[in-house]
Protein backbone atom coordinates (compact mmCIF):
# COMPACT_ATOMS: atom_id res chain seq x y z
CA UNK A 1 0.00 0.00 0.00
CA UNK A 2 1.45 3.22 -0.88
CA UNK A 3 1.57 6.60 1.34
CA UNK A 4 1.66 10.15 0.82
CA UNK A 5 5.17 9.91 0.64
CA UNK A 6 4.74 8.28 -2.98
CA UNK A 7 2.82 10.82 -4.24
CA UNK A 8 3.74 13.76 -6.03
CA UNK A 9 1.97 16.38 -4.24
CA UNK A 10 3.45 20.25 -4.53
CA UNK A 11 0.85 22.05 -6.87
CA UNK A 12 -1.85 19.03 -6.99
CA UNK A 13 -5.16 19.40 -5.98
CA UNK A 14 -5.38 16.55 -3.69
CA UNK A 15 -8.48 14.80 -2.33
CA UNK A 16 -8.03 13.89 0.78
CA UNK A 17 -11.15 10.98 2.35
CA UNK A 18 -11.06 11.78 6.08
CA UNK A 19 -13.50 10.37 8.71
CA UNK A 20 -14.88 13.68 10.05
CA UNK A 21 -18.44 11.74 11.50
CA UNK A 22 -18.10 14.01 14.78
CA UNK A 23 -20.95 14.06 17.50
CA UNK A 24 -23.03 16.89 17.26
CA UNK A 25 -25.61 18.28 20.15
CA UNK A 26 -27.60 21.12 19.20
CA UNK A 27 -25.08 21.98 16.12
CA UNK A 28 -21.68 21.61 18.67
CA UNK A 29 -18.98 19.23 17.69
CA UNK A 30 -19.27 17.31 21.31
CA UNK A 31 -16.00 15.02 20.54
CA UNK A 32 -13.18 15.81 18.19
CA UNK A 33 -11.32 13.22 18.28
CA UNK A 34 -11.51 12.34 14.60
CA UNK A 35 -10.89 15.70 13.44
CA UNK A 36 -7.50 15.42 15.51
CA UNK A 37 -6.69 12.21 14.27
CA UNK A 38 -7.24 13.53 10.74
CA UNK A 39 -4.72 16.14 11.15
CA UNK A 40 -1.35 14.98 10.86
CA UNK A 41 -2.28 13.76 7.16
CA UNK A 42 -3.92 17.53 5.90
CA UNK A 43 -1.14 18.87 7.35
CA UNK A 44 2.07 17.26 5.86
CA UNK A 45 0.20 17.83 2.29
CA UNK A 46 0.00 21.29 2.90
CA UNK A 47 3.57 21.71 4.12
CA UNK A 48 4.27 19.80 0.67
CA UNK A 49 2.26 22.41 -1.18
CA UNK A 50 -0.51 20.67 -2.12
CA UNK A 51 -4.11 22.10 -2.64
CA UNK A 52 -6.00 20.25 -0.01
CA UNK A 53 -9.56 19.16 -0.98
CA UNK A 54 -11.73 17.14 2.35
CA UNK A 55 -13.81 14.93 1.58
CA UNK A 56 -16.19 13.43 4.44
CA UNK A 57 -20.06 12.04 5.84
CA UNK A 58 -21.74 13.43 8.98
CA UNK A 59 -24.60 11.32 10.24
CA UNK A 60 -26.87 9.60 7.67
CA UNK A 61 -29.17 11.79 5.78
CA UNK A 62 -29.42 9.04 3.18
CA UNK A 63 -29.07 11.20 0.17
CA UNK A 64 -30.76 13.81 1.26
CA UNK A 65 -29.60 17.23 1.86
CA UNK A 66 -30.14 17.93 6.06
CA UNK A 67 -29.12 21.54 7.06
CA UNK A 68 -28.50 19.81 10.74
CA UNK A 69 -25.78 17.68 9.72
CA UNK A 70 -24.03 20.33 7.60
CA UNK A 71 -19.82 19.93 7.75
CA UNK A 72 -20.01 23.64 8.68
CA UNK A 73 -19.00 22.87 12.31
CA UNK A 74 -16.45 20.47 11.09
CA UNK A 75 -15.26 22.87 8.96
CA UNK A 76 -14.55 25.59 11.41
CA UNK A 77 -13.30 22.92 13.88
CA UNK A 78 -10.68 21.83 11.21
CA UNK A 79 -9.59 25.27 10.71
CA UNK A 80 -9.47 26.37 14.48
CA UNK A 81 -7.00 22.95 14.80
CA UNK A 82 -5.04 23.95 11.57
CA UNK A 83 -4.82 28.02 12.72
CA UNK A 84 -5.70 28.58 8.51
CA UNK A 85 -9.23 29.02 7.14
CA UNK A 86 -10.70 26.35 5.39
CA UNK A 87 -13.56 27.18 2.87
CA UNK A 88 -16.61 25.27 3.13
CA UNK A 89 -18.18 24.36 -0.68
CA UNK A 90 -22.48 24.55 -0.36
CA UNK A 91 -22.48 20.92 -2.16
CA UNK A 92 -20.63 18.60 -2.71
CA UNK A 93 -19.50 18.29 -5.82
CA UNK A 94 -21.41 21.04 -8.06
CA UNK A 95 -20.61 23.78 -8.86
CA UNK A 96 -19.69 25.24 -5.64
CA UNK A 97 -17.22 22.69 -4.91
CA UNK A 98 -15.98 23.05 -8.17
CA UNK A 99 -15.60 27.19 -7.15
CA UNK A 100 -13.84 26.48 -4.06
CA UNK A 101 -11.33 24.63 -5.33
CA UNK A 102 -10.63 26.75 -8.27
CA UNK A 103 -10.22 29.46 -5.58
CA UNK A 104 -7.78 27.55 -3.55
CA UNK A 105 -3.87 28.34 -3.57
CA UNK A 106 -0.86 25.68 -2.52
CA UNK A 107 -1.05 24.83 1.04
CA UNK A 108 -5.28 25.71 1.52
CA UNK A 109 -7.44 22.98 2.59
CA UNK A 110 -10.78 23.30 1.49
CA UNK A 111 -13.89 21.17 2.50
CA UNK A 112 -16.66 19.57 0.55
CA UNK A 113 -20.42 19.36 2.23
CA UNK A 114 -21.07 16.30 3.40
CA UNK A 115 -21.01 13.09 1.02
CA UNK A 116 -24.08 11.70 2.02
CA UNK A 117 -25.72 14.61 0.53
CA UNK A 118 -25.03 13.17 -2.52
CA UNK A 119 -27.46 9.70 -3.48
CA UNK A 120 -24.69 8.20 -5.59
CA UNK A 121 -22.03 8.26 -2.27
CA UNK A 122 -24.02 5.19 -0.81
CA UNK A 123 -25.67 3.79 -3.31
CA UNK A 124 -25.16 0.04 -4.53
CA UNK A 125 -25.68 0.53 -7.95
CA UNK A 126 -22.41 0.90 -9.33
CA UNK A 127 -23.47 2.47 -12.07
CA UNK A 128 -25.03 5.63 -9.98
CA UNK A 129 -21.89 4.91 -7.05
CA UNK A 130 -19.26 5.44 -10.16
CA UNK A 131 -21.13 8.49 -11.91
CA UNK A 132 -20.84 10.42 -8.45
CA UNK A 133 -17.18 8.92 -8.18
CA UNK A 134 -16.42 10.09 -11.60
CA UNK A 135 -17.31 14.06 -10.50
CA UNK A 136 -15.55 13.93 -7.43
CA UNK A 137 -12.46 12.75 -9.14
CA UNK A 138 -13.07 15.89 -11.63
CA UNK A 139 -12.21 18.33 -8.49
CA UNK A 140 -8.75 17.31 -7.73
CA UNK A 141 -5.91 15.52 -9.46
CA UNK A 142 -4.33 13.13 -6.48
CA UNK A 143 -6.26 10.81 -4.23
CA UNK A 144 -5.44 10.16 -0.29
CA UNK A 145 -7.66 7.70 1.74
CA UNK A 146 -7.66 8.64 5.25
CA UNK A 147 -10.65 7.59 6.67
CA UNK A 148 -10.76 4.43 8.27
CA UNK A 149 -13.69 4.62 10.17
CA UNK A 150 -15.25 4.65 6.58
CA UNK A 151 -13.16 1.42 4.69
CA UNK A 152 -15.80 -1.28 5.57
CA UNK A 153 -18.33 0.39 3.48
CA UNK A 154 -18.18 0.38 -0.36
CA UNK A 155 -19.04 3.97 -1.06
CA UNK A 156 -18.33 6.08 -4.10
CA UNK A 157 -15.54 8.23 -1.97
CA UNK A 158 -14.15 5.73 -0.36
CA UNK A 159 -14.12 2.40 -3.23
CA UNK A 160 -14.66 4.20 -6.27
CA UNK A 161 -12.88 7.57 -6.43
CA UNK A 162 -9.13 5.78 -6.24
CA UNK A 163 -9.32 3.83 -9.42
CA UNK A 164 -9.63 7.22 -11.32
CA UNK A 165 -7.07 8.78 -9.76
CA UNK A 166 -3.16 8.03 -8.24
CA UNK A 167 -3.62 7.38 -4.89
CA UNK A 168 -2.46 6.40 -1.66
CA UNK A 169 -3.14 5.86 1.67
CA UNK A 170 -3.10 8.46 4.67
CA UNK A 171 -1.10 8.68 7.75
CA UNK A 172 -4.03 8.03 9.65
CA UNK A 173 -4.53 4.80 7.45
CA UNK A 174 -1.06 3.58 7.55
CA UNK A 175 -1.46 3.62 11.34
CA UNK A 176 -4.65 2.01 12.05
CA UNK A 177 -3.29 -0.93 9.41
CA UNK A 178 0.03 -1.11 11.44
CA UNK A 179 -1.77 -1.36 14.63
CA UNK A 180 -4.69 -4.58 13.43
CA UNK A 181 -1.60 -6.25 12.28
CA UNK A 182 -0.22 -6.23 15.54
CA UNK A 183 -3.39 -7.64 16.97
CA UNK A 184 -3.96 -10.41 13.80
CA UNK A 185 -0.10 -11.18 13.02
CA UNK A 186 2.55 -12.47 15.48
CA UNK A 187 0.86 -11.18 18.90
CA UNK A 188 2.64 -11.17 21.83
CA UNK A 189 0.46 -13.12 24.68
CA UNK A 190 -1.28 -13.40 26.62
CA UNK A 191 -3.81 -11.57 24.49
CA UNK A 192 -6.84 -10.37 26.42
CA UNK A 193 -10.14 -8.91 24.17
CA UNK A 194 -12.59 -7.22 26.20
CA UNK A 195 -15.80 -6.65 24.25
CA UNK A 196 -18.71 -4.43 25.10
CA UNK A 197 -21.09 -2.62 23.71
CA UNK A 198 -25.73 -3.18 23.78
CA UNK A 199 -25.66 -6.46 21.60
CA UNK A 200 -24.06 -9.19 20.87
CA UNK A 201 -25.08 -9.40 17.37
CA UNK A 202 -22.90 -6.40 16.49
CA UNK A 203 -19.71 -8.75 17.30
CA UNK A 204 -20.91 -12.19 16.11
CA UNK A 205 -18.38 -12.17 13.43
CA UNK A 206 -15.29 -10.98 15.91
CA UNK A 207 -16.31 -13.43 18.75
CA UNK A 208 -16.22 -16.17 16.05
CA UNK A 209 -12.97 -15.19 14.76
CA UNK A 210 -11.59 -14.37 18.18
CA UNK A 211 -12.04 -17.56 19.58
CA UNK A 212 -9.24 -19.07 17.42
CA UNK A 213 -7.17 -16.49 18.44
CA UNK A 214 -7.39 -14.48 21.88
CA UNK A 215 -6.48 -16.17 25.08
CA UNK A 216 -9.53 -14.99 26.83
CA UNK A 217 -12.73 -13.00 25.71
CA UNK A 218 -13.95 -10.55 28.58
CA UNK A 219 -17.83 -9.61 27.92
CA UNK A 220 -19.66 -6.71 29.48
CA UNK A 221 -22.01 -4.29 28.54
CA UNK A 222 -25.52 -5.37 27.37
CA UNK A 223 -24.37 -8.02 25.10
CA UNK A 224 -23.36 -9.69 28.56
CA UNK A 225 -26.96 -10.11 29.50
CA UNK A 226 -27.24 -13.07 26.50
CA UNK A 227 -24.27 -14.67 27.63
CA UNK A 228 -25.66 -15.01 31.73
CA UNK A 229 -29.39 -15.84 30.08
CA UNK A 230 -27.20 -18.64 28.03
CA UNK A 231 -25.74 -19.88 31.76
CA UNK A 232 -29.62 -20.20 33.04
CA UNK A 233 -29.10 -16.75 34.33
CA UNK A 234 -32.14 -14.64 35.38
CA UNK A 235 -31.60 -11.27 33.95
CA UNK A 236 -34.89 -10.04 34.88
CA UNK A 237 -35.45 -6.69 32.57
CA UNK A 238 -31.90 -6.41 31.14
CA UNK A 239 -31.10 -6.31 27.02
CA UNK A 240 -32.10 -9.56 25.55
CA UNK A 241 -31.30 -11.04 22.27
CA UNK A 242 -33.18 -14.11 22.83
CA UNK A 243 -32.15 -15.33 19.16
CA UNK A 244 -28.76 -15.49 20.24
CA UNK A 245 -28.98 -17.51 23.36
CA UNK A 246 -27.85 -20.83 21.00
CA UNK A 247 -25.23 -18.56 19.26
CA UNK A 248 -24.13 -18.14 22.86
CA UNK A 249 -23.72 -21.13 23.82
CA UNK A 250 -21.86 -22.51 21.31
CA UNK A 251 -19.43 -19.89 21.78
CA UNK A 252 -18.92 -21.11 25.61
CA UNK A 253 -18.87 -24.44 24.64
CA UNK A 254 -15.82 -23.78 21.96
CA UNK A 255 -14.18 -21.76 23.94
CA UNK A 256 -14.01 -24.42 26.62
CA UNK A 257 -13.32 -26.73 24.13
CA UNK A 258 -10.03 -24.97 22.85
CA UNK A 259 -9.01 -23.75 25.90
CA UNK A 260 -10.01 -19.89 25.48
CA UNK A 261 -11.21 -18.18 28.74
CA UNK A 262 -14.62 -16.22 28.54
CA UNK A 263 -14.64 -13.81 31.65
CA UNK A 264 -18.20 -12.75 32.29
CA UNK A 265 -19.16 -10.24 35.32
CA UNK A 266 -19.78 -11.70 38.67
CA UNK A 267 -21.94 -8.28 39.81
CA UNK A 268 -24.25 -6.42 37.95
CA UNK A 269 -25.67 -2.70 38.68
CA UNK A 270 -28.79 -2.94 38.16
CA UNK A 271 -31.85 -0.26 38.63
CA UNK A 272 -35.19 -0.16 38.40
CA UNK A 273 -35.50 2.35 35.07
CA UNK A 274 -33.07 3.53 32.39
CA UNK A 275 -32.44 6.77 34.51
CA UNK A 276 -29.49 8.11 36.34
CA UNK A 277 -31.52 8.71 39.14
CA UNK A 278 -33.42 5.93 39.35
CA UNK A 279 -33.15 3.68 42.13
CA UNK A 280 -29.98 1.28 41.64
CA UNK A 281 -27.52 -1.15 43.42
CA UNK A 282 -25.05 -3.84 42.99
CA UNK A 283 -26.79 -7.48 42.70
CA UNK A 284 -24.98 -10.72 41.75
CA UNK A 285 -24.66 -11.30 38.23
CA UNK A 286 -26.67 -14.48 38.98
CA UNK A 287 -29.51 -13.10 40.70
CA UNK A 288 -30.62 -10.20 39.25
CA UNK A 289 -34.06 -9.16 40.31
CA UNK A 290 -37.00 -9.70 38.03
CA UNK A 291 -38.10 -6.06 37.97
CA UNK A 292 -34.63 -4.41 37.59
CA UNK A 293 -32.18 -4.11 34.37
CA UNK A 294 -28.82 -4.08 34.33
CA UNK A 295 -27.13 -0.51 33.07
CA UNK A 296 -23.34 -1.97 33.95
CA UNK A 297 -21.27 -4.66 35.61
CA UNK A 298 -20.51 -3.99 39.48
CA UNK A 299 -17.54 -3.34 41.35
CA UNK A 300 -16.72 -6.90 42.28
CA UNK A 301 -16.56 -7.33 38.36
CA UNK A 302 -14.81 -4.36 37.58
CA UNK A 303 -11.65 -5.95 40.16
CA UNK A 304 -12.09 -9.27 38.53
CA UNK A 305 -11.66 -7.98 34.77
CA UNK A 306 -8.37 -5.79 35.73
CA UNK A 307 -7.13 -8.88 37.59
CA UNK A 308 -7.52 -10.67 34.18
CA UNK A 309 -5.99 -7.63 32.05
CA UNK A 310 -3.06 -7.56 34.38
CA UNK A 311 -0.48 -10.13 32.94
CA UNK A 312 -2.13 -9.38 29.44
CA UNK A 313 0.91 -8.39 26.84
CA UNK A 314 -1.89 -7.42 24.16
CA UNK A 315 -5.28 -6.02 24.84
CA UNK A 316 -8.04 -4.85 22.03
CA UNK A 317 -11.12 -3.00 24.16
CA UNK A 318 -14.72 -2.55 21.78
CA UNK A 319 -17.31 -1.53 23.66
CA UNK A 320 -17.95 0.18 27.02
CA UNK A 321 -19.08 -2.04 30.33
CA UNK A 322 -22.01 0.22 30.97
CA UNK A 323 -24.23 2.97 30.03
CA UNK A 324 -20.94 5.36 30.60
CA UNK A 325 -22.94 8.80 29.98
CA UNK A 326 -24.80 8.32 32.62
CA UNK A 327 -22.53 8.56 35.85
CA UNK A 328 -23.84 5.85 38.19
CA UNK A 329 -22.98 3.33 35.34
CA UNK A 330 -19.65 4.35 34.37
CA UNK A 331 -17.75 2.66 36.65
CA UNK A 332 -17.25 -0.23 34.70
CA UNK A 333 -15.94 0.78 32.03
CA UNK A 334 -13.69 3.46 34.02
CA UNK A 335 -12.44 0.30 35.27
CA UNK A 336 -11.68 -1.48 32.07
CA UNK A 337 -9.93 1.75 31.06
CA UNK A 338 -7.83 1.88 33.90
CA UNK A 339 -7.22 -1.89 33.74
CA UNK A 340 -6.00 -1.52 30.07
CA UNK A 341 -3.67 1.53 31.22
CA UNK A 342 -2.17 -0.66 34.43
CA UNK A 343 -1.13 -3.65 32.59
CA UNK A 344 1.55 -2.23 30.75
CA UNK A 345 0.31 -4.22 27.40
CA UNK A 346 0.00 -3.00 23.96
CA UNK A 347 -3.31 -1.80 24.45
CA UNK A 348 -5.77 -0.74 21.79
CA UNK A 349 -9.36 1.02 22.02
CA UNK A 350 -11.40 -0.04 19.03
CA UNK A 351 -13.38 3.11 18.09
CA UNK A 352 -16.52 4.02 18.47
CA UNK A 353 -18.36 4.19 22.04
CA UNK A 354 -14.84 2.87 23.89
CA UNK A 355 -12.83 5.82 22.28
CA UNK A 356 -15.55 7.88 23.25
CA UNK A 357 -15.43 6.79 26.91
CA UNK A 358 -12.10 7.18 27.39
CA UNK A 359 -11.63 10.89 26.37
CA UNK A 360 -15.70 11.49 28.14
CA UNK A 361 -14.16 9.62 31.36
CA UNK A 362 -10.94 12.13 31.63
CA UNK A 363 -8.27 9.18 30.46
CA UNK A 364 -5.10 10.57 28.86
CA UNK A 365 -5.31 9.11 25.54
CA UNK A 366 -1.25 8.31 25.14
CA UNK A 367 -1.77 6.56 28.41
CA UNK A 368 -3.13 3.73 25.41
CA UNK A 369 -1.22 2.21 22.86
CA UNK A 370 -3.73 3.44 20.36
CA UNK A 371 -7.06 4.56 19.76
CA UNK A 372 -8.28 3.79 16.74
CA UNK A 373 -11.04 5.70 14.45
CA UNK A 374 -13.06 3.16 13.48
CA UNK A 375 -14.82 1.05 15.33
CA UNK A 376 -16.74 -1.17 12.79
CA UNK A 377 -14.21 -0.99 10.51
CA UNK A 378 -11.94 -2.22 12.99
CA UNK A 379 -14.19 -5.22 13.93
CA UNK A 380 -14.43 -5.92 10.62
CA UNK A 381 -10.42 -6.46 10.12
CA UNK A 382 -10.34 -8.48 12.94
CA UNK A 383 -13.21 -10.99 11.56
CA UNK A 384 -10.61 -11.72 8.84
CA UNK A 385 -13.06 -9.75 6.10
CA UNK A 386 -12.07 -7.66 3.05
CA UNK A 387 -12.51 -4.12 3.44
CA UNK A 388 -13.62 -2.69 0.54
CA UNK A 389 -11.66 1.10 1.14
CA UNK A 390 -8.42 -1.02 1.69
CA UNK A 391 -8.30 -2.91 -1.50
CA UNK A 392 -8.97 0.13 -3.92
CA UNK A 393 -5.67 1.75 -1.88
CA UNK A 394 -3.91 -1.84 -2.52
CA UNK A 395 -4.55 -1.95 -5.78
């Protein structure tokens, strides 16, 4: 795969695919931690004189054009970061785009509205997918893929745009792909994967592919409750995905079978609503009370999951312990976090909610090996599958 340092840059308009999909409340960026991560990338392209063109999705307004979920915050985000103005194009690629760049001199960074505007970005029909591909590619003259939260999904941007044009991957890129090698290649053990996260569905394929591989699987979060309803557990009104119980226990089974150890909370907090303030306490993960639900695993289990991380040597985290936004269920995963950080491993936090935690809970994010963008895509890697926004940089 070929990086920026391959391409010849100085003068080129160069399109640049970052993963800008920010949190927004009431039109404020909430988390910008893939705007920093995007950085280093836009940065060493202007420094080489290059005409920087961002490309990115907020949110899913399915080909629609949402005011709400407008790059405009993004964009003056980006430029606050950079300490240089970067123009914001009204579409994406029409004729303001088209304006914007024109307008731009080496070294600007420019950004395009959001690609999910735009039918053809999404779209399956490759026929509509490569017509949208084919104007983007018409704005800028080099190609950079940087967004790896986006490189599971076969979108015009991220699939289609590099065939027309020389391309390469990103910093950003280059990193993340470094970093699931580490965690698929030659790992150093014991290797501990604690997975999180509402269900259990969402990691069918990495549990699967896991089993073969980690040294022991710690589940929390409300995939967990499947996994004690599996045992014979009562889990009284907790997250259920009843058509998973079977799933479940053939996953226990194999893993007893080939020696992998599933770590599964001993204490649950569980309360009697979906509230911070509703009435909650600590109950054995065995016994949890018909009328209550469980929002995160207790403090007993919290001990017990940082005693396993402890001797760990490599450690992939997806998915927080508990509802973490809400303060009486955070300590879980505050735990897991500082469990990670205490074993001295090479730890990574797979995206998503868990990379959200961390920097929501106050952790010092180079207190982790690495926290990587994408969380699906990152799942994805790990299930052994062929990410779509990979290949067309491979190729």
């Amino acid at each position: 795969m070929r990086t920026i340092d391959d391409l010849d840059v100085a003068g080129k308009r160069v399109l640049v695919r970052s993963d800008l999909n920010v949190p927004l409340e009431d039109g404020q960026i909430t988390d910008d931690g893939r705007i920093r991560a995007g950085l280093p990338t836009i940065e060493a392209l202007r420094t080489r004189g290059a005409k920087v063109v961002v490309c990115a999705h907020l949110g899913r307004p399915k080909g629609q054009v949402r005011p709400e979920l407008s790059l405009a915050p993004v964009a003056e985000r980006l430029g606050s970061l950079l300490g240089a103005d970067v123009a914001l194009a009204d579409d994406v690629a029409g004729d303001s785009a088209r304006a914007t760049v024109d307008g731009l001199a080496d070294g600007d960074v420019a950004l395009l509205e959001n690609l999910r505007f735009e039918p053809g970005e999404t779209s399956k029909d490759d026929a509509e997918r490569g017509a949208f591909a084919a104007r983007l590619a018409t704005l800028a003259d080099r190609y950079v893929g940087d967004g790896f939260g986006a490189v599971h999904r076969k979108h015009a941007s991220v699939y289609d745009v590099p065939a027309l044009l020389p391309h390469a991957a990103g910093g950003l890129i280059a990193a993340e792909v470094a970093v699931l090698r580490r965690l698929t290649e030659d790992v150093e053990r014991p290797y501990a994967v604690v997975l999180g996260g509402s269900k259990v569905s969402d990691k069918l394929g990495v549990i699967d592919s896991l089993l073969g591989k980690a040294d022991r699987i710690l589940v929390g979060g409300g995939m967990v409750f499947t996994f004690l309803k599996a045992q014979g557990h009562e889990v009284g009104q907790s997250l259920l995905e009843e058509d998973q119980l079977g799933t479940v226990r053939e996953y226990l089974r194999r893993a007893e079978e080939t020696g992998v150890e599933f770590v599964l909370p001993v204490d649950i907090v569980a309360a009697t609503a979906f509230a911070a303030d509703a009435e909650h306490g600590s109950v054995p993960a065995d016994a949890i009370p018909a009328d209550r639900l469980g929002l995160d695993i207790g403090p007993e289990s919290g001990k017990l999951f940082a005693a396993r991380l402890a001797d760990a040597r490599t450690v992939f985290w997806n998915g927080p312990m508990g509802v973490f936004e809400m303060e009486p269920y955070a300590n879980g995963t505050r735990a897991v976090a500082q469990g990670l950080i205490d074993s001295g491993a090479f730890t990574v936090v797979g995206g998503g909610d868990s990379a959200a935690a961390v920097r929501r809970l106050g952790f010092d994010e180079s207190s982790f090996s690495h926290i990587s963008t994408g969380g699906g895509a990152s799942l994805e890697y790990l299930e052994g599958r062929t990410l779509p926004g990979l290949q067309a940089l491979e190729d």
